[in-house]
Protein backbone atom coordinates (compact mmCIF):
# COMPACT_ATOMS: atom_id res chain seq x y z
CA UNK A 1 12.73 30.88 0.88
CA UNK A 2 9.16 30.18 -0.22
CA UNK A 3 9.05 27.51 -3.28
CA UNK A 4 11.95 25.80 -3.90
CA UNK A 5 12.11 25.47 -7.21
CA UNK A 6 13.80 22.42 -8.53
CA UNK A 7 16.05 20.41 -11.51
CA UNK A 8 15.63 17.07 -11.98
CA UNK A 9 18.63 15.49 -13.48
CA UNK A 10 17.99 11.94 -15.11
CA UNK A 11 14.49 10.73 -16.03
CA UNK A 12 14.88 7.04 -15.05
CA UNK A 13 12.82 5.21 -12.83
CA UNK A 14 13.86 7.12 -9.76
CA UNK A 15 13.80 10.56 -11.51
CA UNK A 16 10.10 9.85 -12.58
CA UNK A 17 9.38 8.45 -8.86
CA UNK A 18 10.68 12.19 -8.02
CA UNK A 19 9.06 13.99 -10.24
CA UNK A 20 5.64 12.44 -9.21
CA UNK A 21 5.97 12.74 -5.61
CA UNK A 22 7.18 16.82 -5.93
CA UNK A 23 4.95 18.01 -8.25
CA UNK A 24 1.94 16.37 -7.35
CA UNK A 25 2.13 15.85 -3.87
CA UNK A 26 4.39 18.34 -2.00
CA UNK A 27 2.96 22.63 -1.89
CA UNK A 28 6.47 23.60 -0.50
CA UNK A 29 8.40 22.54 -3.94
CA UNK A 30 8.33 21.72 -7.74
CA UNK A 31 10.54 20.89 -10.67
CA UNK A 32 10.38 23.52 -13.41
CA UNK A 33 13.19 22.13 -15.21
CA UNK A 34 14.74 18.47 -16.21
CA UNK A 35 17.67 17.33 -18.10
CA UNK A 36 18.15 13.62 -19.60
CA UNK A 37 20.52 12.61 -22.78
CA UNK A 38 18.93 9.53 -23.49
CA UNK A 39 15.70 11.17 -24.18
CA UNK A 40 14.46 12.80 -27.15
CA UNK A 41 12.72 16.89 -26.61
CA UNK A 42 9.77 16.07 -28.97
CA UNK A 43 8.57 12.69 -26.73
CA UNK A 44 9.67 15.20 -23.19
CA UNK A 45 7.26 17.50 -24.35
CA UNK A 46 4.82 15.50 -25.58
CA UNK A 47 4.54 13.90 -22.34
CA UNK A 48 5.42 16.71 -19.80
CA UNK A 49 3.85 19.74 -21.53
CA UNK A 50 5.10 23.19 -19.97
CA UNK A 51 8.17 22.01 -18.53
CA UNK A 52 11.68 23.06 -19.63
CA UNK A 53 13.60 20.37 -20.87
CA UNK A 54 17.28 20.06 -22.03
CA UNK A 55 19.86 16.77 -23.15
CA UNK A 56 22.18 18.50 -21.16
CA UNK A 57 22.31 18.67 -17.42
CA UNK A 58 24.28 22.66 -17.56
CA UNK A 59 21.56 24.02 -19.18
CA UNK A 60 19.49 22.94 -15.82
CA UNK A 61 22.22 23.70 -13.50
CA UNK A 62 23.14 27.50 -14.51
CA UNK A 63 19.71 28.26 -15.12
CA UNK A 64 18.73 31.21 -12.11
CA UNK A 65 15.73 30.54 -10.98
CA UNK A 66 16.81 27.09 -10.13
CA UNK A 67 17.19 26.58 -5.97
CA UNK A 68 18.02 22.71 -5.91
CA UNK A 69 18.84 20.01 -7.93
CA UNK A 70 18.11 16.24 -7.85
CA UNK A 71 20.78 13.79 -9.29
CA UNK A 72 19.11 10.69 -10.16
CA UNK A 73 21.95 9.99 -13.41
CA UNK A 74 23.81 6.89 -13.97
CA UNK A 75 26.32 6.56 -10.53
CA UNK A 76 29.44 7.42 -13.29
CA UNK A 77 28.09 10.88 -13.47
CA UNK A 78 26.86 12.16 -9.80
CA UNK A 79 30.61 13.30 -8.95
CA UNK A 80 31.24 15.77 -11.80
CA UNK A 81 27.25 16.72 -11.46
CA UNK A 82 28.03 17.52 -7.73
CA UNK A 83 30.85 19.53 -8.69
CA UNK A 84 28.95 21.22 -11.38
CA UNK A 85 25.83 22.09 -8.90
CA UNK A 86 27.83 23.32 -5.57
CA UNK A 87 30.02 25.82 -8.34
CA UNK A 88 26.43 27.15 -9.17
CA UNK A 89 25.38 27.43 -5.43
CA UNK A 90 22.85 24.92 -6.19
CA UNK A 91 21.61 22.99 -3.06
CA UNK A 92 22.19 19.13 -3.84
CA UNK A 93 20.06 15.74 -3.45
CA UNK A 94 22.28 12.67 -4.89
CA UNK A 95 21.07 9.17 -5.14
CA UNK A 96 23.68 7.21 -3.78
CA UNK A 97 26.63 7.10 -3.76
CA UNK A 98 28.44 10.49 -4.64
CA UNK A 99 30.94 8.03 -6.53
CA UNK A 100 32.82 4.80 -6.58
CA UNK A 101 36.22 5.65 -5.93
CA UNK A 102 36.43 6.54 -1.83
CA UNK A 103 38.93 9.05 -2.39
CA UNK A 104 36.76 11.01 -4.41
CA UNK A 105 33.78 10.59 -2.28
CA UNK A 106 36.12 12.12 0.21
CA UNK A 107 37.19 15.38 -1.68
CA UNK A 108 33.27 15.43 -2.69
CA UNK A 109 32.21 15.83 0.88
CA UNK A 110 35.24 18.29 1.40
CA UNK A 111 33.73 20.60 -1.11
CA UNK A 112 30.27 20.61 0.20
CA UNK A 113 31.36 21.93 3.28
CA UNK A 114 33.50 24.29 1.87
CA UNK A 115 30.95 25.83 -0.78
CA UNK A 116 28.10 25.84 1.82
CA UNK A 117 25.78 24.31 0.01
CA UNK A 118 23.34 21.60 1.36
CA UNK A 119 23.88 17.90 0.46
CA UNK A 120 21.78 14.78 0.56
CA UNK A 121 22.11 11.42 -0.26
CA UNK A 122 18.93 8.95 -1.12
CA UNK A 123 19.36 6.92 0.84
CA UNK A 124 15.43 6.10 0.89
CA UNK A 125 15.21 3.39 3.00
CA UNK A 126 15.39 5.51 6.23
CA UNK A 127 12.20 7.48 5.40
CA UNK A 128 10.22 3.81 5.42
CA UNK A 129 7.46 4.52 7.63
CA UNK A 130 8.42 0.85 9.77
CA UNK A 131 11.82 1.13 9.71
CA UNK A 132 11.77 4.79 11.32
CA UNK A 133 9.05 3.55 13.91
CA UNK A 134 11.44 0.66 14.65
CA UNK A 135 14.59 3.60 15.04
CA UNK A 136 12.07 5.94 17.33
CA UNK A 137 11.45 2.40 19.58
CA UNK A 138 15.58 1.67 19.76
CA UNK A 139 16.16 5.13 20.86
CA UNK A 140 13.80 5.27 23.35
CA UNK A 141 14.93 2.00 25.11
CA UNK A 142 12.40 -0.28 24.35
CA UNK A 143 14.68 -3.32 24.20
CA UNK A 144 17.56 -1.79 25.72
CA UNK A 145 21.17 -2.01 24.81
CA UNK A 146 21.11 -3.30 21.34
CA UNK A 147 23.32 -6.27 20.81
CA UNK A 148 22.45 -7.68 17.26
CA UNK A 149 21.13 -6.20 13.85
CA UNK A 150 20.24 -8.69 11.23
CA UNK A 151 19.23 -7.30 7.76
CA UNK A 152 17.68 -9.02 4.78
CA UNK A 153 17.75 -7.24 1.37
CA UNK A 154 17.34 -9.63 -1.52
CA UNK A 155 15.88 -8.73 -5.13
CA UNK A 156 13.30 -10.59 -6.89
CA UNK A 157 15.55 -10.82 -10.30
CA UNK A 158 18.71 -9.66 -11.79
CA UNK A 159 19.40 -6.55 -13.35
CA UNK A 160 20.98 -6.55 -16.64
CA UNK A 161 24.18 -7.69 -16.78
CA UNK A 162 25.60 -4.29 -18.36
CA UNK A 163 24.50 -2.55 -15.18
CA UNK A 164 26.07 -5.00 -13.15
CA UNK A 165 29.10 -4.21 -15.15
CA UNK A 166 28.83 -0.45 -14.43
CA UNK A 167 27.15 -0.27 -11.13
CA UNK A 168 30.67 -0.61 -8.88
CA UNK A 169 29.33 -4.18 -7.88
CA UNK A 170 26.75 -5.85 -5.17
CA UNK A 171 28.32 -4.28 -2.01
CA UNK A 172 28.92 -0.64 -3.69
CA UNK A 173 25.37 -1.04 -5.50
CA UNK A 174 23.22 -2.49 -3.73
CA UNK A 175 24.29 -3.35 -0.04
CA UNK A 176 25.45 0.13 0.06
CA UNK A 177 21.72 0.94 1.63
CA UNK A 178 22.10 -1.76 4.22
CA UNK A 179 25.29 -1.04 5.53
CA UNK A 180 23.93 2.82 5.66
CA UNK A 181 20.63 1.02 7.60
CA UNK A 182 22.74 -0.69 10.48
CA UNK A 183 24.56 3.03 11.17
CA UNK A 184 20.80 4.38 10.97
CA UNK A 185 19.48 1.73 13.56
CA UNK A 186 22.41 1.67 15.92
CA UNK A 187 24.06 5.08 16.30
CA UNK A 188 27.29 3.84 16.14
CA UNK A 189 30.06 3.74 14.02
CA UNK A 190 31.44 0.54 12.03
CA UNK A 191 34.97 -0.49 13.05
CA UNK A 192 35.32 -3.79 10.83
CA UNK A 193 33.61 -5.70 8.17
CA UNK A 194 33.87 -9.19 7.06
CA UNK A 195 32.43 -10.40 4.06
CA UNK A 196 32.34 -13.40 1.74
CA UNK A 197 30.54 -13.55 -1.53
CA UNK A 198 29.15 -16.17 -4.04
CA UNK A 199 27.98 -16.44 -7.71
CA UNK A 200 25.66 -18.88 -7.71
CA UNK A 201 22.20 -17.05 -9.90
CA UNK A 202 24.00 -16.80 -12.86
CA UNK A 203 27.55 -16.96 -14.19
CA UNK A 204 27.29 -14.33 -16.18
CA UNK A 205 27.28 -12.23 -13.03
CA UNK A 206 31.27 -13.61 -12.03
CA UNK A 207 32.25 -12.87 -15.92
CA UNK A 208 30.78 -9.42 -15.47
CA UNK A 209 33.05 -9.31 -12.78
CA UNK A 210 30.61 -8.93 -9.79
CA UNK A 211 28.83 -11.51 -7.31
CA UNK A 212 25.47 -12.37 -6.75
CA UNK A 213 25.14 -13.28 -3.46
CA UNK A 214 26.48 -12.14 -0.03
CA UNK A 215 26.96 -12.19 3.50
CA UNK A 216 28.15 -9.33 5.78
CA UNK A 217 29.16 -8.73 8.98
CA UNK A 218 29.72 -5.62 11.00
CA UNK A 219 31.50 -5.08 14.33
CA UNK A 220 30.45 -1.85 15.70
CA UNK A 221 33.04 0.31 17.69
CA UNK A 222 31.38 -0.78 21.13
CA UNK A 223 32.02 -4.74 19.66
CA UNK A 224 28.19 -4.94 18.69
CA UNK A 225 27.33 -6.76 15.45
CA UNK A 226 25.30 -6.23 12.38
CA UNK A 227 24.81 -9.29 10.14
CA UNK A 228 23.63 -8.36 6.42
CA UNK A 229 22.52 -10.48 3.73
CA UNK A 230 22.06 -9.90 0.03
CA UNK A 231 20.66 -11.68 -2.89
CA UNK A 232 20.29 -10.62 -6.61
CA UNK A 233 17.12 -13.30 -6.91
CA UNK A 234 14.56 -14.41 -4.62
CA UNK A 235 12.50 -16.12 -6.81
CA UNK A 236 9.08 -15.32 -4.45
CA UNK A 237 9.73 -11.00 -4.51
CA UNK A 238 11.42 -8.01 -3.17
CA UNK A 239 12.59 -9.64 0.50
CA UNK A 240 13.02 -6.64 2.60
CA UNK A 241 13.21 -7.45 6.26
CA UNK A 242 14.65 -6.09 9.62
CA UNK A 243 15.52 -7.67 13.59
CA UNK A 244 16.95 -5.66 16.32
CA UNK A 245 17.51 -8.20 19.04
CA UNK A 246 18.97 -5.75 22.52
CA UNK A 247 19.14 -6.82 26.03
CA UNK A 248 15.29 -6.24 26.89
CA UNK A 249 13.94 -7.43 23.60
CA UNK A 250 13.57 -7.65 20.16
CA UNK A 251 12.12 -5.70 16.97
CA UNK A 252 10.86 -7.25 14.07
CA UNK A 253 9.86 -5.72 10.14
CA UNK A 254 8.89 -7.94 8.03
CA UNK A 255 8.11 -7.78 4.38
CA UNK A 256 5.21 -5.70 2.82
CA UNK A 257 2.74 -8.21 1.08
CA UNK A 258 0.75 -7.68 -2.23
CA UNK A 259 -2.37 -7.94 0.13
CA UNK A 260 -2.77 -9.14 3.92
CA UNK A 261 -5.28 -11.74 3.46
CA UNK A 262 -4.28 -15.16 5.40
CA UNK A 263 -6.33 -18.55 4.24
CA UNK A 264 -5.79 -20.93 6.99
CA UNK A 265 -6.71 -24.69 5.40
CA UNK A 266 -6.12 -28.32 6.21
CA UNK A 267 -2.82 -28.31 3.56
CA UNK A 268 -1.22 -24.63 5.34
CA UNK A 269 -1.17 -21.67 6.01
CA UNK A 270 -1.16 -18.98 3.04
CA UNK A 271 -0.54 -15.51 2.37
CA UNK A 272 0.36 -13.56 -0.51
CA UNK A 273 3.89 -12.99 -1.63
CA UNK A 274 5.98 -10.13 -1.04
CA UNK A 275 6.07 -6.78 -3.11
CA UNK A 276 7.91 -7.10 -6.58
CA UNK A 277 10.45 -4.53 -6.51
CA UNK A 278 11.93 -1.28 -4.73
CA UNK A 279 9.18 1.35 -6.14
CA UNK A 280 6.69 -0.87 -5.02
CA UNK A 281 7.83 -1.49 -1.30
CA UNK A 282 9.58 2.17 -0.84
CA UNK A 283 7.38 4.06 -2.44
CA UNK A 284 6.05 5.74 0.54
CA UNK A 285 10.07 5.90 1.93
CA UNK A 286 10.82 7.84 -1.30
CA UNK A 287 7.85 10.82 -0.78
CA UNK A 288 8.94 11.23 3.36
CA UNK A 289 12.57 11.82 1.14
CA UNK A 290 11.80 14.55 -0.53
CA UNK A 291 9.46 16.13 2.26
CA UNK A 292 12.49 16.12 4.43
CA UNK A 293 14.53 17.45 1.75
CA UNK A 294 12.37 20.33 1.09
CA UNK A 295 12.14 21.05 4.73
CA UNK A 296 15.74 21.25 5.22
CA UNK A 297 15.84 23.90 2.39
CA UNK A 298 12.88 25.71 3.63
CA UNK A 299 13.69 25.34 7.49
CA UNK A 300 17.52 25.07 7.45
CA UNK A 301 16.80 21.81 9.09
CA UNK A 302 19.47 18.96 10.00
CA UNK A 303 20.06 17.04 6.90
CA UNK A 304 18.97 13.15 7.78
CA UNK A 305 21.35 11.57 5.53
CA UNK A 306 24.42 13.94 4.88
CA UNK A 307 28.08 13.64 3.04
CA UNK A 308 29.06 12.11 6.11
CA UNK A 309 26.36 9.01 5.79
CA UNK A 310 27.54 8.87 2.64
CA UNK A 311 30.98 8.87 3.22
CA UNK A 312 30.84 6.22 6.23
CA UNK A 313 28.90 3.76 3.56
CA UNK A 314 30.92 4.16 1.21
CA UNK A 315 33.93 3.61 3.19
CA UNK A 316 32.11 0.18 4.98
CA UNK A 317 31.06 -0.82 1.19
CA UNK A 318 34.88 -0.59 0.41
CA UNK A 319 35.82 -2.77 3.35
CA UNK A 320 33.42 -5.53 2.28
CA UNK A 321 34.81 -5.64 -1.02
CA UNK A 322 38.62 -5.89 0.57
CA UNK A 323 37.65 -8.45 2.33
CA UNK A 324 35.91 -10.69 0.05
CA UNK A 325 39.24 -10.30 -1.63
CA UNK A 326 41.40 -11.07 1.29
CA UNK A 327 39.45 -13.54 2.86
CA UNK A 328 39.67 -11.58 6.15
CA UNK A 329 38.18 -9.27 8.16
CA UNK A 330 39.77 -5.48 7.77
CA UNK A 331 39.44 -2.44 9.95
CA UNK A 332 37.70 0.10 8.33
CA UNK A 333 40.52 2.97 10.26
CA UNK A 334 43.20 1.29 8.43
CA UNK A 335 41.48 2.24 4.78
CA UNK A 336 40.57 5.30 5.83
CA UNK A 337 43.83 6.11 7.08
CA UNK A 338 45.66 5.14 4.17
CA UNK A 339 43.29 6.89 1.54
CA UNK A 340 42.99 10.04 3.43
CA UNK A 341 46.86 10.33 2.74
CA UNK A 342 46.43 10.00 -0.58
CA UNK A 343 43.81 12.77 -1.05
């Protein structure tokens, strides 16, 4: 295959992130063709000149010349868009997740097999150039058995409250990428989650019918632990950081900084505050993405974060909200179990 050429689905933040990084910075691909309803053809074209552009995402799909698509739509519309893309024998990069409903996610990974198409999910935050040097120094036994993973992942603000209300809530939305980062780190396979949640930023959140703040933990399959935890405000930035404690040492990541200067004076010690949001802090994590997605298509390579990934956060992002409910832990091959029977 020599260029893949490419449909972009969705012209959000994301999509726009995508469309950058492609046709400007990567030979080996480029999006021809994009597809957004919210958007009018006249400002499109204005703005993108030479590009085909359609409201409707089947006018991208079915087009010929197209090789891949990228899914960067509302979460409500990725399943039927997957659907849409493998019947076309369109290869297939989702943001996360493939859907909300696990059973679905379930029949949506059954399919991709099936119609032999290639699938990825974004989940971006293993192409971050310190979080894959920090995987590359676990696997090669720098600190040994790994005992403990503790992730921070808090935003600087709330997102509207009608996205809370459609985004399939905090663990589904927005932990979903740290539950997928504890697999990434420690090879292993979650067995049960626990997880308790609060509203305490704003109350609008618990009327919307989500929380706002959480804590999470994992017990891996060899009794390990991960311990996650999530705010939708941290008043001083985007709080993105990483510890892998093992049996000969530890790995730290800590947060990426507007600037590195440090002013040492007689009142402190000072630094600049962390990054303001995810494009900011990610945005090298989201062009390593889409190199490695365009050199699975080119070189049949292993797909870094497949239906499987998906599936397996999904399923741990269903857990945690069962147990919030409950107020107890539950074993993630109980739900699994259960739902598979009901596929």
């Amino acid at each position: 295959m020599n260029q893949i050429k490419i449909g972009l689905l969705g012209m959000g933040r994301i999509g726009r992130i995508h469309l950058r990084n492609i046709n400007q910075h990567l030979d080996g691909a480029r999006i021809i063709a994009v597809a957004d309803p919210q958007i009018e053809a006249s400002r499109f074209n204005a703005e993108y000149p030479g590009l085909f552009f359609s409201q409707e995402a089947q006018d991208v799909i079915t087009r010929q010349d197209i090789d891949a698509v990228l899914i960067c739509t509302p979460t409500s519309s990725h399943a039927n868009l997957i659907e849409l893309a493998a019947r076309n024998g369109k290869h297939i990069f989702c943001e996360k997740p493939m859907d909300l409903s696990l059973s679905r996610t379930i029949s949506l990974a059954e399919m991709a097999k099936v119609s032999g198409v290639k699938l990825m999910l974004g989940f971006n935050r293993r192409f971050d150039p310190d979080f894959m040097l920090a995987r590359q120094s676990v696997r090669e036994g720098r600190i040994g058995d790994l005992q403990i993973v503790k992730i921070t992942s808090r935003d600087p603000g709330l997102p509207p409250i009608d996205y809370i209300r459609n985004s399939g809530g905090l663990f589904m939305d927005m932990a979903i990428h740290d539950f997928d980062m504890a697999r990434y780190i420690m090879e292993k396979e979650v067995k049960e989650v626990y997880a308790r949640g609060l509203v305490v930023v704003d109350q609008a959140v618990g009327e919307a019918g989500d929380i706002d703040t959480a804590l999470t933990t994992l017990i891996f399959e060899d009794d390990t632990y991960a311990v996650i935890d999530n705010s939708r405000k941290a008043v001083y930035g985007y709080d993105q950081r990483l510890e892998i404690f093992g049996k000969g040492g530890m790995i730290r990541v800590g947060n990426n900084l507007h600037n590195q200067n440090v002013l040492f004076d007689e009142t402190g010690i000072h630094h600049a505050l962390p990054l303001d949001f995810f494009m900011d802090r990610y945005s090298k994590s989201y062009q390593k993405e889409m190199e490695a997605f365009i050199d699975v298509l080119q070189n049949d390579s292993p797909i870094p974060s497949g239906v499987e990934d998906a599936l397996q956060a999904t399923l741990i992002a269903y857990g945690a909200n069962m147990s919030m409910r409950k107020g107890e832990p539950v074993r993630l091959s109980e739900i699994d179990i259960s739902l598979k029977k009901a596929v």
